[in-house]
N, C-alpha and C. Protein backbone atom coordinates (compact mmCIF):
# COMPACT_ATOMS: atom_id res chain seq x y z
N UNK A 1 0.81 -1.19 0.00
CA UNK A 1 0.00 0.00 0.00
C UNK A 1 0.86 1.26 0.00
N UNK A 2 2.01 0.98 0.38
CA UNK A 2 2.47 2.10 0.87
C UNK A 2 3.06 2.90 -0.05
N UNK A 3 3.51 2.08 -1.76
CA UNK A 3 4.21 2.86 -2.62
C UNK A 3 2.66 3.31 -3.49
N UNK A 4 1.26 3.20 -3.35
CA UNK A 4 0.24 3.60 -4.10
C UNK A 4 0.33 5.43 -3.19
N UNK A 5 0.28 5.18 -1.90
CA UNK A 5 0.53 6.37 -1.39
C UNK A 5 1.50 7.24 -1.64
N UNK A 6 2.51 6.60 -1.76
CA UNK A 6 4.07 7.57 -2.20
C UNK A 6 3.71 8.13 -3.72
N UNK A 7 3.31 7.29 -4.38
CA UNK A 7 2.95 7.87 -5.69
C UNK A 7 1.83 9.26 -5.56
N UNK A 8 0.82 9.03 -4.94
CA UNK A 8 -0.05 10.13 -4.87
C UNK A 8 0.43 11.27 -4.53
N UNK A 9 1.45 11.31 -3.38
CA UNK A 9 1.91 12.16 -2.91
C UNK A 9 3.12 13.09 -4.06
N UNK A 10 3.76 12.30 -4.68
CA UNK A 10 4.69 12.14 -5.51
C UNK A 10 4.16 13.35 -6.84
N UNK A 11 2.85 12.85 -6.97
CA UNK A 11 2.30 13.76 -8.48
C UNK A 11 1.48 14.93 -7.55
N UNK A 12 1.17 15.07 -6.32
CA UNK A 12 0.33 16.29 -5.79
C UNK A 12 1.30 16.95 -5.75
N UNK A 13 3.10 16.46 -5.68
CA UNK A 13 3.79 17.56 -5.18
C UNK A 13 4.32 18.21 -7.10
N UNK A 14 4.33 17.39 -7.60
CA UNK A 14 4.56 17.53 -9.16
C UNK A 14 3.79 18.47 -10.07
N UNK A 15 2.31 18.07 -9.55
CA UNK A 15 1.21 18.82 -9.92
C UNK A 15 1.49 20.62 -9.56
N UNK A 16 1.42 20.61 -8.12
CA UNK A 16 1.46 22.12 -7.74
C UNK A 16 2.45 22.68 -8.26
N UNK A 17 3.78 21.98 -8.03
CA UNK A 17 4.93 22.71 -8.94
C UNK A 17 4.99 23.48 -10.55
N UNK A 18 4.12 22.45 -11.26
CA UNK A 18 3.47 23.18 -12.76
C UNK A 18 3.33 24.10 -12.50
N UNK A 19 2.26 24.45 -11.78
CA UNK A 19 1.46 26.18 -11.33
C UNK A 19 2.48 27.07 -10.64
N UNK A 20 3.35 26.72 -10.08
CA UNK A 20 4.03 27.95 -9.26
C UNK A 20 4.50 29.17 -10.20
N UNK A 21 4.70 29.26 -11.30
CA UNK A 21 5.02 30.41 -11.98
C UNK A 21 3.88 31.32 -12.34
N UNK A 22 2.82 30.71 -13.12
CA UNK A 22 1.40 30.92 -13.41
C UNK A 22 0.79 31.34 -11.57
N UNK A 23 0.97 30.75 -10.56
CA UNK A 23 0.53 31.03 -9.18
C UNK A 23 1.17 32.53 -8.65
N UNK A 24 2.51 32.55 -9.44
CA UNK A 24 2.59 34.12 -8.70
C UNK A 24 2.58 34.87 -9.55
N UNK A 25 2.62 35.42 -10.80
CA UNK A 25 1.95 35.56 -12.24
C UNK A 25 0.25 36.17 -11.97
N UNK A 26 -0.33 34.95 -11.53
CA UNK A 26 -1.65 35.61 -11.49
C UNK A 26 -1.95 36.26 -9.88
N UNK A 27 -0.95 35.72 -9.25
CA UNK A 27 -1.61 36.10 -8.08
C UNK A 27 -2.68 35.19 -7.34
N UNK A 28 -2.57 33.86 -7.60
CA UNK A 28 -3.76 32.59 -7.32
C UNK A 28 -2.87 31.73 -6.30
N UNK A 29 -3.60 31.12 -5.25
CA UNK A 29 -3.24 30.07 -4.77
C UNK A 29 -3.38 28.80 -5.49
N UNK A 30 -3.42 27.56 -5.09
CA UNK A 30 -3.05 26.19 -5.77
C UNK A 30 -4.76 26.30 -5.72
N UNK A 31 -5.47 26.52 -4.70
CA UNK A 31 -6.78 25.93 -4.28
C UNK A 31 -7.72 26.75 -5.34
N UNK A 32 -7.44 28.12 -5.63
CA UNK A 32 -7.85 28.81 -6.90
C UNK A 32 -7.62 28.42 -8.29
N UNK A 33 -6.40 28.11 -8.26
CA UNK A 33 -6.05 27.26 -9.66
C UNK A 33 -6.91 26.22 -9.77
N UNK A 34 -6.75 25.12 -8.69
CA UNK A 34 -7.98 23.90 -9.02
C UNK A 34 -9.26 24.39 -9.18
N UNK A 35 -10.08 25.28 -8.80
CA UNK A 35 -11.62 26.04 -8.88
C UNK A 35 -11.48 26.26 -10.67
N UNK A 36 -10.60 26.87 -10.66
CA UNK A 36 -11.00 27.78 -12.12
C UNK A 36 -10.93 26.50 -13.06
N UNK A 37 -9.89 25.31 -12.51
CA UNK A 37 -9.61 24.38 -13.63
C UNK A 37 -11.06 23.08 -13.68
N UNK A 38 -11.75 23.36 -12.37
CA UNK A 38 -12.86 22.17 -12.38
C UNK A 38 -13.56 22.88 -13.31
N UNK A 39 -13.81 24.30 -13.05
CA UNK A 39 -14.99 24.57 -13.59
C UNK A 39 -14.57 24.71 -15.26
N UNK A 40 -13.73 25.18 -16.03
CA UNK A 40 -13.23 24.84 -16.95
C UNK A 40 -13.10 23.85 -17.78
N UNK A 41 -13.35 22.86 -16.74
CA UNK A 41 -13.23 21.33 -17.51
C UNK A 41 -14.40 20.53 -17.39
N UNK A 42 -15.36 20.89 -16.32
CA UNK A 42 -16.41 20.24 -16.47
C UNK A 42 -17.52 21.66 -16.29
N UNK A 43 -17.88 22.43 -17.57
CA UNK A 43 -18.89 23.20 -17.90
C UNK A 43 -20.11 22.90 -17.19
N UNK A 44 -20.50 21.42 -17.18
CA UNK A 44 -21.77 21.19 -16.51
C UNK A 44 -21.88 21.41 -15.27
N UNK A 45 -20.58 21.63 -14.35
CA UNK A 45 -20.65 21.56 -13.02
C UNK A 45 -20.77 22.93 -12.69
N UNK A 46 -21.34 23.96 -12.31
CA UNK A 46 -21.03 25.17 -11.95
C UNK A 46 -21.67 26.27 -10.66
N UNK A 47 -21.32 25.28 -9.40
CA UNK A 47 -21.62 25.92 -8.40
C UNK A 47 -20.79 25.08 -7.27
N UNK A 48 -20.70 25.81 -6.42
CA UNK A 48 -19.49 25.08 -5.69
C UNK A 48 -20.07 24.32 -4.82
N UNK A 49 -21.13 23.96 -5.11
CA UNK A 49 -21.30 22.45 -4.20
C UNK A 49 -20.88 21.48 -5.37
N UNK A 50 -21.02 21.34 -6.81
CA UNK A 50 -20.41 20.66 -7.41
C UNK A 50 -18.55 20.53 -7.17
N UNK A 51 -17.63 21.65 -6.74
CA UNK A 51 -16.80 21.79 -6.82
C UNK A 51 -16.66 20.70 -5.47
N UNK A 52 -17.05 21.09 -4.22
CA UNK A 52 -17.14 20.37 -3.29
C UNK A 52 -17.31 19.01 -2.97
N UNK A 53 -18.35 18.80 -3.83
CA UNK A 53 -18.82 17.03 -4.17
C UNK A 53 -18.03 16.65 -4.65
N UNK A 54 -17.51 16.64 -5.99
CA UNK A 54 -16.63 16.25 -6.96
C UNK A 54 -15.08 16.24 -6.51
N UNK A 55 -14.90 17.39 -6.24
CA UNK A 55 -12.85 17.21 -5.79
C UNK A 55 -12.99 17.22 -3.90
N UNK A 56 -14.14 16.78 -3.31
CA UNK A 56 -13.36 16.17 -2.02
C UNK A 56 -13.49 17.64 -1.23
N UNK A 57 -13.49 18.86 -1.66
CA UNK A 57 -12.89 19.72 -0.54
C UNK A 57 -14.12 20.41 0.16
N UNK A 58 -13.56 20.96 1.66
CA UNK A 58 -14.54 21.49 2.51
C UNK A 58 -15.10 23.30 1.75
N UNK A 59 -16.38 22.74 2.30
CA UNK A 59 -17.39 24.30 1.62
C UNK A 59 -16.76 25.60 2.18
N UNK A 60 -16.49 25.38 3.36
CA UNK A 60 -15.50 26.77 3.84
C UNK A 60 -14.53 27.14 2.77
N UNK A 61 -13.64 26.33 2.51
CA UNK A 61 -12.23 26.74 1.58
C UNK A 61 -12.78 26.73 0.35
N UNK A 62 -13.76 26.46 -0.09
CA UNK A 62 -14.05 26.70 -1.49
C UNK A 62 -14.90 27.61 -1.42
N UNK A 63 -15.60 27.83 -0.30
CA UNK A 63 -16.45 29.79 -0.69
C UNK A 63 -15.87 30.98 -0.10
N UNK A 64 -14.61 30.64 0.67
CA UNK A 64 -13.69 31.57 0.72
C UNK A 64 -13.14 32.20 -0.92
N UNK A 65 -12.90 30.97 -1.66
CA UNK A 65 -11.82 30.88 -2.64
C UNK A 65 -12.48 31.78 -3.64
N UNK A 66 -13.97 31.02 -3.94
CA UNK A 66 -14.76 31.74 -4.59
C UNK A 66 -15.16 32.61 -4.51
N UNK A 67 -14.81 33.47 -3.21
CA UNK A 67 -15.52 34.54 -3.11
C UNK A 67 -14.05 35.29 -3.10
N UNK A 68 -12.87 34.91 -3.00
CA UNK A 68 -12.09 36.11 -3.31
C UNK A 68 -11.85 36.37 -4.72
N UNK A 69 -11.99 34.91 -5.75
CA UNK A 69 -12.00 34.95 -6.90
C UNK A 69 -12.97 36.35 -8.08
N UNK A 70 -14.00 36.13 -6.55
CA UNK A 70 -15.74 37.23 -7.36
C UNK A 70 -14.85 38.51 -6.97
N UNK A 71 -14.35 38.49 -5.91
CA UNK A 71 -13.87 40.11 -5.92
C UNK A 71 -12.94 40.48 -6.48
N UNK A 72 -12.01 39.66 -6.95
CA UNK A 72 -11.20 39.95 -8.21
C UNK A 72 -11.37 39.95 -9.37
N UNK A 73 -13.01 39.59 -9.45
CA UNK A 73 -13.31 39.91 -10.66
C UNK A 73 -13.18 38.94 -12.01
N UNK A 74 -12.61 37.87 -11.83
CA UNK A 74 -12.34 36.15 -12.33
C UNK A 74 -13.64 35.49 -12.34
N UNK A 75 -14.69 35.42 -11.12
CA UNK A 75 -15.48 34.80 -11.19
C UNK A 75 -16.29 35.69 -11.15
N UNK A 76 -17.88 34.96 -11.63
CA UNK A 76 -19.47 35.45 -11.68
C UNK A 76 -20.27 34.75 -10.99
N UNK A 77 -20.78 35.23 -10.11
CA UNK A 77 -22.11 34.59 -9.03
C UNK A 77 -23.11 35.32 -9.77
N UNK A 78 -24.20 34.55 -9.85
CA UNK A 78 -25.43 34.35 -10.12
C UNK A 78 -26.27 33.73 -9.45
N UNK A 79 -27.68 34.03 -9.27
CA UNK A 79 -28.71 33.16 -9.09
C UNK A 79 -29.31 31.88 -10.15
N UNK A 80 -29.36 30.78 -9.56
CA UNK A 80 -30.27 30.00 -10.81
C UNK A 80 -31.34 30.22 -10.55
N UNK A 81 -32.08 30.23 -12.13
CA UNK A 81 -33.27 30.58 -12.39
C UNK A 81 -34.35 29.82 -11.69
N UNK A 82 -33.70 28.40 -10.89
CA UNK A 82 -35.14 27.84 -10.68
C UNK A 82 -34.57 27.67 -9.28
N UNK A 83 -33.63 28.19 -8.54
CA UNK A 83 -33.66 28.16 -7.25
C UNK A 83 -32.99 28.95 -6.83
N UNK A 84 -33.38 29.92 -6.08
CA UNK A 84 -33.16 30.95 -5.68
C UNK A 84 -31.52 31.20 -4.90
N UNK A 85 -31.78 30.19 -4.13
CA UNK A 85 -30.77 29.44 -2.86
C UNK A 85 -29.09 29.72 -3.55
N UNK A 86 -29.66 29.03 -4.92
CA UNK A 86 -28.21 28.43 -5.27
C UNK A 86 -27.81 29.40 -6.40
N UNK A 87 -26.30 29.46 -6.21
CA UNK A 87 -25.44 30.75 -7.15
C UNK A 87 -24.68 29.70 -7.93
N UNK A 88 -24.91 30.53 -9.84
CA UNK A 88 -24.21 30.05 -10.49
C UNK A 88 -22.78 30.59 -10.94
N UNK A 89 -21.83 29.98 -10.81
CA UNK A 89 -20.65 30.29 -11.14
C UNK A 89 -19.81 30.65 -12.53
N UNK A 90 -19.68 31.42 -12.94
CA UNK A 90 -19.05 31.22 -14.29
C UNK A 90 -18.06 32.45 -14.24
N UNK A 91 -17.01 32.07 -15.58
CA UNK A 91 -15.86 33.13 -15.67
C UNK A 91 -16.01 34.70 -16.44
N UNK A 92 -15.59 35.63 -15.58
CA UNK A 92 -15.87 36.84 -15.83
C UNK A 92 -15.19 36.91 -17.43
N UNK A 93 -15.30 37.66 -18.43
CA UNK A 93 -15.06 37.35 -19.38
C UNK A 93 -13.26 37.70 -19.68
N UNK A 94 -12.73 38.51 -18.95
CA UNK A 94 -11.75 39.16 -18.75
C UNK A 94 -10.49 38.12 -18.08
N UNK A 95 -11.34 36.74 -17.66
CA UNK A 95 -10.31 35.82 -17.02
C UNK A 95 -10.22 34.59 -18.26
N UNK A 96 -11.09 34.77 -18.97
CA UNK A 96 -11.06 33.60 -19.85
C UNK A 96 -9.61 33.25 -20.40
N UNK A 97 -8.31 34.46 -20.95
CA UNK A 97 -7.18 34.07 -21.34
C UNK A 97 -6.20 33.34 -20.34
N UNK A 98 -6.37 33.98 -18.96
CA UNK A 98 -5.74 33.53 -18.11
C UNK A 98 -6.18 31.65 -17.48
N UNK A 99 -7.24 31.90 -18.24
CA UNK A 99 -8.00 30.16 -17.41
C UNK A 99 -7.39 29.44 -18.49
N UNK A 100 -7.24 29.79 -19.77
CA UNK A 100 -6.85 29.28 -21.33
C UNK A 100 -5.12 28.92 -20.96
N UNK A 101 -4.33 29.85 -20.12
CA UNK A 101 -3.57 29.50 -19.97
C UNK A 101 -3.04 28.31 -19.11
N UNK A 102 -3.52 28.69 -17.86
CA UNK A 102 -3.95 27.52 -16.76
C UNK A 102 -3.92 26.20 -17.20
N UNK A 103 -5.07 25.84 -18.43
CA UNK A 103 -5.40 24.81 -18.98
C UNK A 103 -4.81 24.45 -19.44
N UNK A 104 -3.36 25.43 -20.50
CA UNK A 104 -3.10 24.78 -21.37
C UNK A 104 -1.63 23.81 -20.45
N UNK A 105 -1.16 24.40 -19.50
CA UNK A 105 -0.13 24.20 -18.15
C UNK A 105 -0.69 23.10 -17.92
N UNK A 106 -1.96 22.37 -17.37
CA UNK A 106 -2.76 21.33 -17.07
C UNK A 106 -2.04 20.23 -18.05
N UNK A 107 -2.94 20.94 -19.16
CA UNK A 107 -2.40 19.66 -20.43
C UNK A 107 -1.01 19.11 -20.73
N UNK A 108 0.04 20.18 -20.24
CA UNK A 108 1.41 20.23 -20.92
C UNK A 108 1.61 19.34 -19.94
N UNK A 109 1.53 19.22 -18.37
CA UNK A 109 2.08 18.77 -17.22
C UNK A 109 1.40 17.15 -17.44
N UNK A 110 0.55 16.83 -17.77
CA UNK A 110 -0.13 15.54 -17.93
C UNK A 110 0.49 14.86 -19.11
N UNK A 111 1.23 15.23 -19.75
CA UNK A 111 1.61 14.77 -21.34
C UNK A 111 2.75 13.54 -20.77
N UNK A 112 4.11 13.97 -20.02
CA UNK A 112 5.12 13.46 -19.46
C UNK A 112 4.85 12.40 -18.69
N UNK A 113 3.49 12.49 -18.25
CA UNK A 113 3.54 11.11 -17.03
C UNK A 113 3.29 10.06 -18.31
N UNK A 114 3.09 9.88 -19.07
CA UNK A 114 2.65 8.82 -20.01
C UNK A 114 3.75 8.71 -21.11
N UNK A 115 4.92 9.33 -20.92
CA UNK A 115 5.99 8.96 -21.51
C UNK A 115 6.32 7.34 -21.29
N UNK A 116 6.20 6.91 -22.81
CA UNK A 116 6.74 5.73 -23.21
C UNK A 116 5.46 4.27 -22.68
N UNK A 117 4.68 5.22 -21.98
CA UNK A 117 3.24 3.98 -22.33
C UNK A 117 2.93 4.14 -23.88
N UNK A 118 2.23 3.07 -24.21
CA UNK A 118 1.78 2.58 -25.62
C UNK A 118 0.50 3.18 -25.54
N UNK A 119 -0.33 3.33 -26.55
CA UNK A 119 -1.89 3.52 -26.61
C UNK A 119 -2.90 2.75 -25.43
N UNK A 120 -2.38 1.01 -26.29
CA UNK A 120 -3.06 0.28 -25.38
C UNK A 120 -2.86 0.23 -23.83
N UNK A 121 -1.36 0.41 -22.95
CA UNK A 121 -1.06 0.20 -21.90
C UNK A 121 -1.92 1.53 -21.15
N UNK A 122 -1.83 2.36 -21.69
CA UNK A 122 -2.93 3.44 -21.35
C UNK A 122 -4.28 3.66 -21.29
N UNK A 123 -4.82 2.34 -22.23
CA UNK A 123 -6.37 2.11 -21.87
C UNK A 123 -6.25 1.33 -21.09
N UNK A 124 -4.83 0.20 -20.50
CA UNK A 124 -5.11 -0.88 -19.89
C UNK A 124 -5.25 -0.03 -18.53
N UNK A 125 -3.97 0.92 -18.12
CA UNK A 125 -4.24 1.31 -16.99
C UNK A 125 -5.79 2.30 -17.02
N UNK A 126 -6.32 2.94 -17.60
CA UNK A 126 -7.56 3.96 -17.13
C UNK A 126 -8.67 2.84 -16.79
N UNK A 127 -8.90 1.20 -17.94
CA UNK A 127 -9.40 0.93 -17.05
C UNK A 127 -9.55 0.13 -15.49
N UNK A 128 -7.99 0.32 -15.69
CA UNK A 128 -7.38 -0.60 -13.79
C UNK A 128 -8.12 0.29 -12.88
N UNK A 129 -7.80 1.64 -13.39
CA UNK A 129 -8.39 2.47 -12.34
C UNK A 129 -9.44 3.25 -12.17
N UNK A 130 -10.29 2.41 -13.32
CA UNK A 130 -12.02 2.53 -13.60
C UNK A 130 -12.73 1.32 -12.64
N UNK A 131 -11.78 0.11 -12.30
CA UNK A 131 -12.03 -1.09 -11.15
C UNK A 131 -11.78 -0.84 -10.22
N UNK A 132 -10.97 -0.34 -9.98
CA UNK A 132 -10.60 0.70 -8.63
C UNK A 132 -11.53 1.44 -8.17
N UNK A 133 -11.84 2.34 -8.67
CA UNK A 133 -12.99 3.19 -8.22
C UNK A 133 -14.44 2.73 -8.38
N UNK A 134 -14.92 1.99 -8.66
CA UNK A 134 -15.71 0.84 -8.66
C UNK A 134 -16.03 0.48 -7.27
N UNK A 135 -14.69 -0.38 -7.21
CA UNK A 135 -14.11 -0.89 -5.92
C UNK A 135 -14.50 0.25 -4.74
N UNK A 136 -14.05 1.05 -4.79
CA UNK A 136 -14.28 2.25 -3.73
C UNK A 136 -15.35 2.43 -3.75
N UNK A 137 -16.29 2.71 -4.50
CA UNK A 137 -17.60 3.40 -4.30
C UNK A 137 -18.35 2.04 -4.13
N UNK A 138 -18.43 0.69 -4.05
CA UNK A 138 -19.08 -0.43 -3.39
C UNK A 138 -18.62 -0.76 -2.11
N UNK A 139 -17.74 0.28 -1.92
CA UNK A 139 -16.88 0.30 -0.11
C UNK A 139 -17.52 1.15 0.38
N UNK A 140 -17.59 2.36 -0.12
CA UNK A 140 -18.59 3.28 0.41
C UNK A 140 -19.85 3.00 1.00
N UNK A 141 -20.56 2.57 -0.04
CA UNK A 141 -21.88 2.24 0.09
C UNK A 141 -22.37 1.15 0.80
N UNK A 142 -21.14 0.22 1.32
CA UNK A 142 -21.64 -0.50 2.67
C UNK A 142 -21.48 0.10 3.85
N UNK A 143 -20.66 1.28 3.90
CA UNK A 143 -20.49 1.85 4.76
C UNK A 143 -21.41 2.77 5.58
């Protein structure tokens, strides 16, 4: 178990490192970078209880985040139309180059870990760890 952990740890510290130039550049923490990049990548998701559900993190640090994001002017709160309650999130139009960049840092940093896998060894692993998470969420749910 212990080298599945070393690995995780291994690419979170790999991961943030991408962003540190782009992080003081824009002036974003790591936890802002991930906001702008969920919502970026999954369009359908756009309110931070999706952000919350989806990547694991507590509602405090993500409506802090989001809300320093709105006052800088990066993000857009809205009401949805059919519930009052809930604010929709989207990018002020003025951040769109900077999220374009973000993304494209995302993509560049993901390219290298798959150095010298084959096509197939790359579907073999996504779906090892499509059984995996399988696995987890039938752990959950006895729980």
């Amino acid at each position: 178990m212990l080298p599945v952990l070393s690995y995780i740890q291994h690419y979170k510290k790999y991961y943030t490192a991408q962003f540190e130039a782009a992080s003081a550049a824009y002036g974003l923490n790591q936890l802002e970078i991930d906001i702008l990049l969920f919502l970026h990548n999954n369009p359908e998701c756009h309110t931070a209880g999706d952000i919350c559900r989806y990547r694991g993190l507590a509602k405090s640090n993500v409506s802090a985040a989001v809300e320093r994001l709105r006052a800088r002017g990066v993000l857009t709160v809205s009401p949805a139309p059919d519930n009052r309650r809930q604010r929709l999130l989207g990018f002020a139009p003025d951040a769109l180059p900077m999220v374009a960049v973000l993304a494209d840092i995302q993509r560049c940093s993901l390219e290298p870990l798959f150095e010298g896998f084959t096509a197939e060894e790359q579907q073999r692993l996504q779906e090892y760890l499509s059984r995996m998470d399988a696995n987890i969420q039938r752990q959950l749910k006895k729980e």
